[in-house]
Every structure is written in C-alpha cells, then in structure tokens.
Protein backbone atom coordinates (compact mmCIF):
# COMPACT_ATOMS: atom_id res chain seq x y z
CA UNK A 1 -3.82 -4.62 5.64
CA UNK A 2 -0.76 -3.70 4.38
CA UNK A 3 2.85 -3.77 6.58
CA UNK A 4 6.08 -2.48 6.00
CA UNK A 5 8.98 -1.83 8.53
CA UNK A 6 11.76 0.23 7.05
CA UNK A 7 14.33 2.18 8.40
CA UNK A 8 14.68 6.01 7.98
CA UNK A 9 17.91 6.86 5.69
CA UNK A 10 20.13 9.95 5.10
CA UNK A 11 18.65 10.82 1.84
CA UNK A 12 15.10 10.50 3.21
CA UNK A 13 15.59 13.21 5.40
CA UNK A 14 16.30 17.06 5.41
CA UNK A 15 18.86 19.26 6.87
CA UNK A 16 16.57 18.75 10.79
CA UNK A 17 17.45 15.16 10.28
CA UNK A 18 13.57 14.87 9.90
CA UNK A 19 11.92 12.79 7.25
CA UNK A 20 11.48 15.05 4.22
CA UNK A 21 7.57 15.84 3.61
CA UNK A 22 7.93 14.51 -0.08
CA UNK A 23 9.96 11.78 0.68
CA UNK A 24 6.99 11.08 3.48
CA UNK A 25 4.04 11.00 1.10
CA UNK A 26 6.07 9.55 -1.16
CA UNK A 27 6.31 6.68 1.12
CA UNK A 28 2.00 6.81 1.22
CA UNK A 29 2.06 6.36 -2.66
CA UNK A 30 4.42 3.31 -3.03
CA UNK A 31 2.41 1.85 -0.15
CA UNK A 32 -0.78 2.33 -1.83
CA UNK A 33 0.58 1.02 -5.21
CA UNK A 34 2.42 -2.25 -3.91
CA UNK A 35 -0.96 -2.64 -1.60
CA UNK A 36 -3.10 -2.62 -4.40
CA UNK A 37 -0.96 -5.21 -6.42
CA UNK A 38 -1.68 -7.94 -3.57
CA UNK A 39 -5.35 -7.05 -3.37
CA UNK A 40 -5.34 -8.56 -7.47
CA UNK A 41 -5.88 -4.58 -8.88
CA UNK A 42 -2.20 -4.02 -10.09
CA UNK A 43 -0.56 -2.57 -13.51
CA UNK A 44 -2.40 -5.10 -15.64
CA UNK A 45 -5.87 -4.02 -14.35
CA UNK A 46 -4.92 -0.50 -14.58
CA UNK A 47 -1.34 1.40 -16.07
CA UNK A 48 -1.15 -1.39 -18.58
CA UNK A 49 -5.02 -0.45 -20.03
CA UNK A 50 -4.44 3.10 -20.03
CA UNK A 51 -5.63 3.65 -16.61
CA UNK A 52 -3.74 5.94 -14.24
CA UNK A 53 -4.08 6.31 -10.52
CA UNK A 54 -4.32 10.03 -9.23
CA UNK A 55 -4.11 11.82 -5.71
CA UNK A 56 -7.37 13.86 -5.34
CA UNK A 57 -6.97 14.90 -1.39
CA UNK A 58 -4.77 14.24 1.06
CA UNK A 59 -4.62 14.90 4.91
CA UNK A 60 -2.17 14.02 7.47
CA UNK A 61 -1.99 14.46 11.37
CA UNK A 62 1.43 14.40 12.84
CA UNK A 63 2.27 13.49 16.25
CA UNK A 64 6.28 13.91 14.72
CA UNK A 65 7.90 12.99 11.99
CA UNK A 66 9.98 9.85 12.12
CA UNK A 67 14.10 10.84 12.35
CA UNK A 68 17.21 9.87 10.41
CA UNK A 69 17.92 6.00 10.82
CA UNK A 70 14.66 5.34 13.20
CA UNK A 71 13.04 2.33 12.67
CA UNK A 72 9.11 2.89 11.51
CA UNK A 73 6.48 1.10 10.65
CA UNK A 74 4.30 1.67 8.18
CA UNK A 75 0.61 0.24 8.17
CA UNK A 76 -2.27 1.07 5.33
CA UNK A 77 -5.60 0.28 4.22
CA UNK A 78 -8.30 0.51 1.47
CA UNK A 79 -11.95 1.88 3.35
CA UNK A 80 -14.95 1.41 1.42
CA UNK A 81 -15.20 2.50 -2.23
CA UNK A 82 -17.28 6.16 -2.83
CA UNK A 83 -18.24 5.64 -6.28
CA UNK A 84 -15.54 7.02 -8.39
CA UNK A 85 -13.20 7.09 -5.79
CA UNK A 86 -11.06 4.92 -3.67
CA UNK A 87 -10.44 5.85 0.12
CA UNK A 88 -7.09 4.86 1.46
CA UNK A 89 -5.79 4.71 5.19
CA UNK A 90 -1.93 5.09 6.27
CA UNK A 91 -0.42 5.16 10.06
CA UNK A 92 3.41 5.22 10.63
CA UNK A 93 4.20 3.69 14.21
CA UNK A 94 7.16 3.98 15.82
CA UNK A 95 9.05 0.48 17.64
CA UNK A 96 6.89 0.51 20.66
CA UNK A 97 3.82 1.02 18.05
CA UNK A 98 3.02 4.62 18.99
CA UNK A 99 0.95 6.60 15.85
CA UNK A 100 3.96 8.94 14.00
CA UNK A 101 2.03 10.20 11.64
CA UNK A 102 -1.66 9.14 10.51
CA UNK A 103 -3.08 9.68 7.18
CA UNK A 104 -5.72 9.57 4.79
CA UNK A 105 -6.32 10.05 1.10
CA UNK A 106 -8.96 9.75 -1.81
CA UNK A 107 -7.83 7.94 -5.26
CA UNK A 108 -9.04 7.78 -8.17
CA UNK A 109 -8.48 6.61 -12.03
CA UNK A 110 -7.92 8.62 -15.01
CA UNK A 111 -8.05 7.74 -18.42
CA UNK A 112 -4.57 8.28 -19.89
CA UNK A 113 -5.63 9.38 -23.45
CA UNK A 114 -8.80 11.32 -22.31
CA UNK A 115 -7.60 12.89 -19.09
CA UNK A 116 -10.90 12.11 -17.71
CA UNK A 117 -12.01 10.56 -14.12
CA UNK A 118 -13.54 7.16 -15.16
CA UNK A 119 -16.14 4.71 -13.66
CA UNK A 120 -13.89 1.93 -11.95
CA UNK A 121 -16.62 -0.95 -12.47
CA UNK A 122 -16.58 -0.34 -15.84
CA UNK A 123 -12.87 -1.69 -15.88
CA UNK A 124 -13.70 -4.14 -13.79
CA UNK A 125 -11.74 -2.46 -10.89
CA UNK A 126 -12.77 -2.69 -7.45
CA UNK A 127 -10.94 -2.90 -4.01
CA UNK A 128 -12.80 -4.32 -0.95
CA UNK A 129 -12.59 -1.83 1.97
CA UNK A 130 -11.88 -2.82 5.64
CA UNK A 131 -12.87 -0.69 8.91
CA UNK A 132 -10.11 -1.22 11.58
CA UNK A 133 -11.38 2.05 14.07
CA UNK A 134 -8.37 3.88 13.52
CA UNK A 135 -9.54 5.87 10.44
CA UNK A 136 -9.07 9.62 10.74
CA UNK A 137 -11.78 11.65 8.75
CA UNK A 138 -10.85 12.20 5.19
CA UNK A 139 -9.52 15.20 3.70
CA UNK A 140 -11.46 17.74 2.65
CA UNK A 141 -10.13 20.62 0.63
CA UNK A 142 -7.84 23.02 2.37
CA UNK A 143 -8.29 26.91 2.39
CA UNK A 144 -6.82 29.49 -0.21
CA UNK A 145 -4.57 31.80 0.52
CA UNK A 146 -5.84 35.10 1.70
CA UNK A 147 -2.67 38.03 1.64
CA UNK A 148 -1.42 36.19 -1.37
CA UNK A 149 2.08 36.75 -2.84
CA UNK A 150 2.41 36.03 -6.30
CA UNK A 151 5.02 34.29 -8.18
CA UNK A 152 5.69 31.90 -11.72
CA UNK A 153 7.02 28.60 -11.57
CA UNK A 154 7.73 26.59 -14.65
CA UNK A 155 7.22 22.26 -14.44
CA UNK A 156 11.03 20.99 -14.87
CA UNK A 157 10.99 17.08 -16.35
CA UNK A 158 12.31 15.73 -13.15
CA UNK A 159 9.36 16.76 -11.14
CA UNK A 160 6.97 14.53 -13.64
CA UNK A 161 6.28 10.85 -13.32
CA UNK A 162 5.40 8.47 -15.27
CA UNK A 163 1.52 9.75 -15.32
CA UNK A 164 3.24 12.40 -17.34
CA UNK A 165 2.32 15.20 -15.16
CA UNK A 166 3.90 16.61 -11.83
CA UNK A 167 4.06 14.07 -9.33
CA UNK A 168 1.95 15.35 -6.16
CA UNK A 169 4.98 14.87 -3.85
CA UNK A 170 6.74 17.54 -5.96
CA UNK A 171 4.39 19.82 -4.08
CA UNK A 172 5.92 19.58 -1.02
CA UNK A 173 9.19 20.53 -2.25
CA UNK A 174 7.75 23.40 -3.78
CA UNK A 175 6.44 24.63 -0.43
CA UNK A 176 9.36 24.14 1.50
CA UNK A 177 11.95 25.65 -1.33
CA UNK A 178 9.21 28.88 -1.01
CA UNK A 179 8.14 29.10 2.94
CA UNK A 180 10.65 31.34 5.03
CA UNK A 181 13.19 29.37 7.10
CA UNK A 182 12.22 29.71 10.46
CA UNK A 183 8.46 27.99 9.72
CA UNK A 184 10.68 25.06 7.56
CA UNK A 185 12.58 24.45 10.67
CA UNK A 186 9.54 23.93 13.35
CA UNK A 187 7.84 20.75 13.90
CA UNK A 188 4.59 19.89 11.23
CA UNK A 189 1.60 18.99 12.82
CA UNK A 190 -0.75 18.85 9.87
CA UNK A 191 -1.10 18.70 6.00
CA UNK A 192 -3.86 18.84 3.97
CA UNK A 193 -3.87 18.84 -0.10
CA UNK A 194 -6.05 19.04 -3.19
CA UNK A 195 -4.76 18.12 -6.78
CA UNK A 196 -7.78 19.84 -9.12
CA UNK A 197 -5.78 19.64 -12.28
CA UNK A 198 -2.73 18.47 -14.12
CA UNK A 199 0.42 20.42 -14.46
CA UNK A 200 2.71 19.18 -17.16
CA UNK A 201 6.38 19.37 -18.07
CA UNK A 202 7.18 22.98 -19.41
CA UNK A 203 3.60 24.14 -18.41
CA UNK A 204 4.06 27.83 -16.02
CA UNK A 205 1.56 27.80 -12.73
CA UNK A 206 0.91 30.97 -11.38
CA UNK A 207 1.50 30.38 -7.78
CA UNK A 208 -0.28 32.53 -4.53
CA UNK A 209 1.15 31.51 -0.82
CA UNK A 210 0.68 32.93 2.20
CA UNK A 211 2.58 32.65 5.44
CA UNK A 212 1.12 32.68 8.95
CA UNK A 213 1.77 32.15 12.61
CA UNK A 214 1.28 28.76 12.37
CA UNK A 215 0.64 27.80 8.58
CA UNK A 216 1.96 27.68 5.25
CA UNK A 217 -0.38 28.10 2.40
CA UNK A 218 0.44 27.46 -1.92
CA UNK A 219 -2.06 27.50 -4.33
CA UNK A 220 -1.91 27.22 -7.95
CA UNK A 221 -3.65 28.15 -11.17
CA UNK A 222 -3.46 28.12 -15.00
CA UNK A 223 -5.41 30.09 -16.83
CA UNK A 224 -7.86 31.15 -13.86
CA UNK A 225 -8.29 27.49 -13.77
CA UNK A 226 -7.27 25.85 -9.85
CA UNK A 227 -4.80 23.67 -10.21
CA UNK A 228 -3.81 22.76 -6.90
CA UNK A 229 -4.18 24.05 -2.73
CA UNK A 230 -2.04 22.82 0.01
CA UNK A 231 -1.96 23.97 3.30
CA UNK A 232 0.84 23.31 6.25
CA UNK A 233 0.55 23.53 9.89
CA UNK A 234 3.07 23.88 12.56
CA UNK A 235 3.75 23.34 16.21
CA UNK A 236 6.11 25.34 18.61
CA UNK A 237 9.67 24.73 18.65
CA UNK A 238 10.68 22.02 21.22
C-alpha cells in the first residue's frame, strides 16, 4: 500500500476553489509511479530500457472533490496482474478518513521505439497485487458522443510528457476549456476514460463532444482512427 498526506494548494485548484480534474489524476499518476519504485519496478526496470508506462482506462467515483488548502490523504494499490496489463487502485480520504474520491485504472507498457503494448514477463516486470475490499470495478470504456459537435485541435509541446505524446491529464483540460460554464461549475460525480492511441506534438485530432443534462462527453480521432473517449458526470448544484 501506498500513503501520502498532502495538502491541497492554490495552484491545484480552479476558479470553485475545487481541485482541478488534471491536477487530480495527475496526483493518481505520480502515485502510481513513486508506488511502483518501492515495489523494486522503477525507471531502471522500465523508462531506462525503453519501456514506457501508459494509461489505458480510467474511472473515478466522486463523493467531492477535495478543496483549496484541505488536508487529504491519498491511499493506492497494485490488484492482480491481467496479462498485459497492470490494475491499479487509488482512494483520497479526507482527515476523519471519509472516501473523497475512489479510483481505478489499467496500465500497461509500451515499447518506446516500436509503439507497441509489450509482454511485461518478458522484461522481467511484474508487480504483486493485493485485495484490500475496497476495490471499485474497473473501468470499462465510456460511451461516444451521440449529437456530436465537431471541432480541430492541434497538440501544443506543453501538453506532451516525457513519453513524447499528450499526457492523459491534458484531457481533462481539454474538456473543461470546451464544456459550457454552467456544467464546469457543478459538482463531478464520475469520470471515466479510454486512451486508444497516441497523439503527438503538432499532430491535429478531430474532436466530437456532446453536452447533456448531466454529462460531458469528448472523443477524438485521427484519420478515422479512435484516439481517445472521455466521459464526465455531474451532480446538482449544492
């Protein structure tokens, strides 16, 4: 198990004073890496041999999100290894240990020169996964958009990371720049994500969203080819 306590600061959060979606799952990622160092699997098993983690799915439930200079917690876990992929647990508590936000995702590694998924036990790669009872299900791919609007948007360099392609938090910002205001401004209760393929610095994804009651929804293509689906849920105003 892996423990952090941190404390929630300006720049983490958006104009609500609520922590900023990216800034949230960006929070999931570091956790994972620095997790993965202690468990012996760090950059020498894997960045420094031309192996790259990735984000296949995400999910998230969210009871609310933590607030500007609140004390969290955050708590995550490897589950049991799916072949060529690498479940991962996260829960943010609050001080009296209440469940913020709980989360799950599905890893995997890509070869750097190929672009390809590889075979972890090849590399010698392998994570032993714990079952605490607090797992929620993993993701599963969200919906596409239905009454799609249409629009371009071109990769800028400081949305790419050192995989060399758009870092999946980026998405997040580029639903929120993109979803009307009133939506942005009500409380998330759910996200769910699926990275299919690689966007790259200068690349142009052809971008469908759709706004509903209660949901935003992006996709993403090149080429015909999916790139990316998110989808974002939202609760009633308090």
């Amino acid at each position: 198990m892996y423990r952090i306590d941190y404390t929630v600061l300006s720049s983490d959060t958006d104009a609500n004073r609520r922590l900023r979606l990216s800034r949230l799952f960006t929070m999931l990622q570091e956790a994972s890496i620095a997790h993965t160092t202690e468990l012996g699997m760090g950059r020498e098993m894997t960045l420094d041999r031309g192996l790259l983690w990735i984000v296949t799915l995400q999910q998230a439930k969210i009871a609310r999100m933590p607030e500007y200079d609140e004390r969290i917690r955050l708590v995550s876990w490897p589950g049991r290894m799916m072949h060529l992929l690498f479940p991962r647990y996260y829960r943010i508590e609050d001080e009296r240990g209440n469940a913020l936000v709980e989360a799950s995702a599905l890893w995997a590694l890509m070869d750097q020169k190929t672009r390809r998924i590889v075979f972890p036990e090849l590399y010698g790669v392998k994570i032993r996964g714990v079952h605490t009872g607090r797992e929620i299900p993993l993701p599963v791919a969200p919906k596409m958009p239905a009454n799609a609007k249409e629009s371009a948007f071109t990769v800028p360099y400081s949305f790419v990371d050192l995989n060399g392609h758009m870092n999946n938090t980026r998405y997040f910002d580029l639903a929120e720049d993109r979803m009307p205001k009133a939506l942005r401004e009500r409380p998330l209760s759910g996200v769910q994500t699926e990275y299919a393929k690689e966007a790259k610095e200068g690349e142009t994804i052809l971008l469908r969203s759709e706004v509903r009651h209660d949901a935003y929804l992006l996709s993403g293509e090149q080429d015909g080819a999916k790139l990316f689906r998110l989808s974002l849920t939202f609760g009633e105003t308090r």
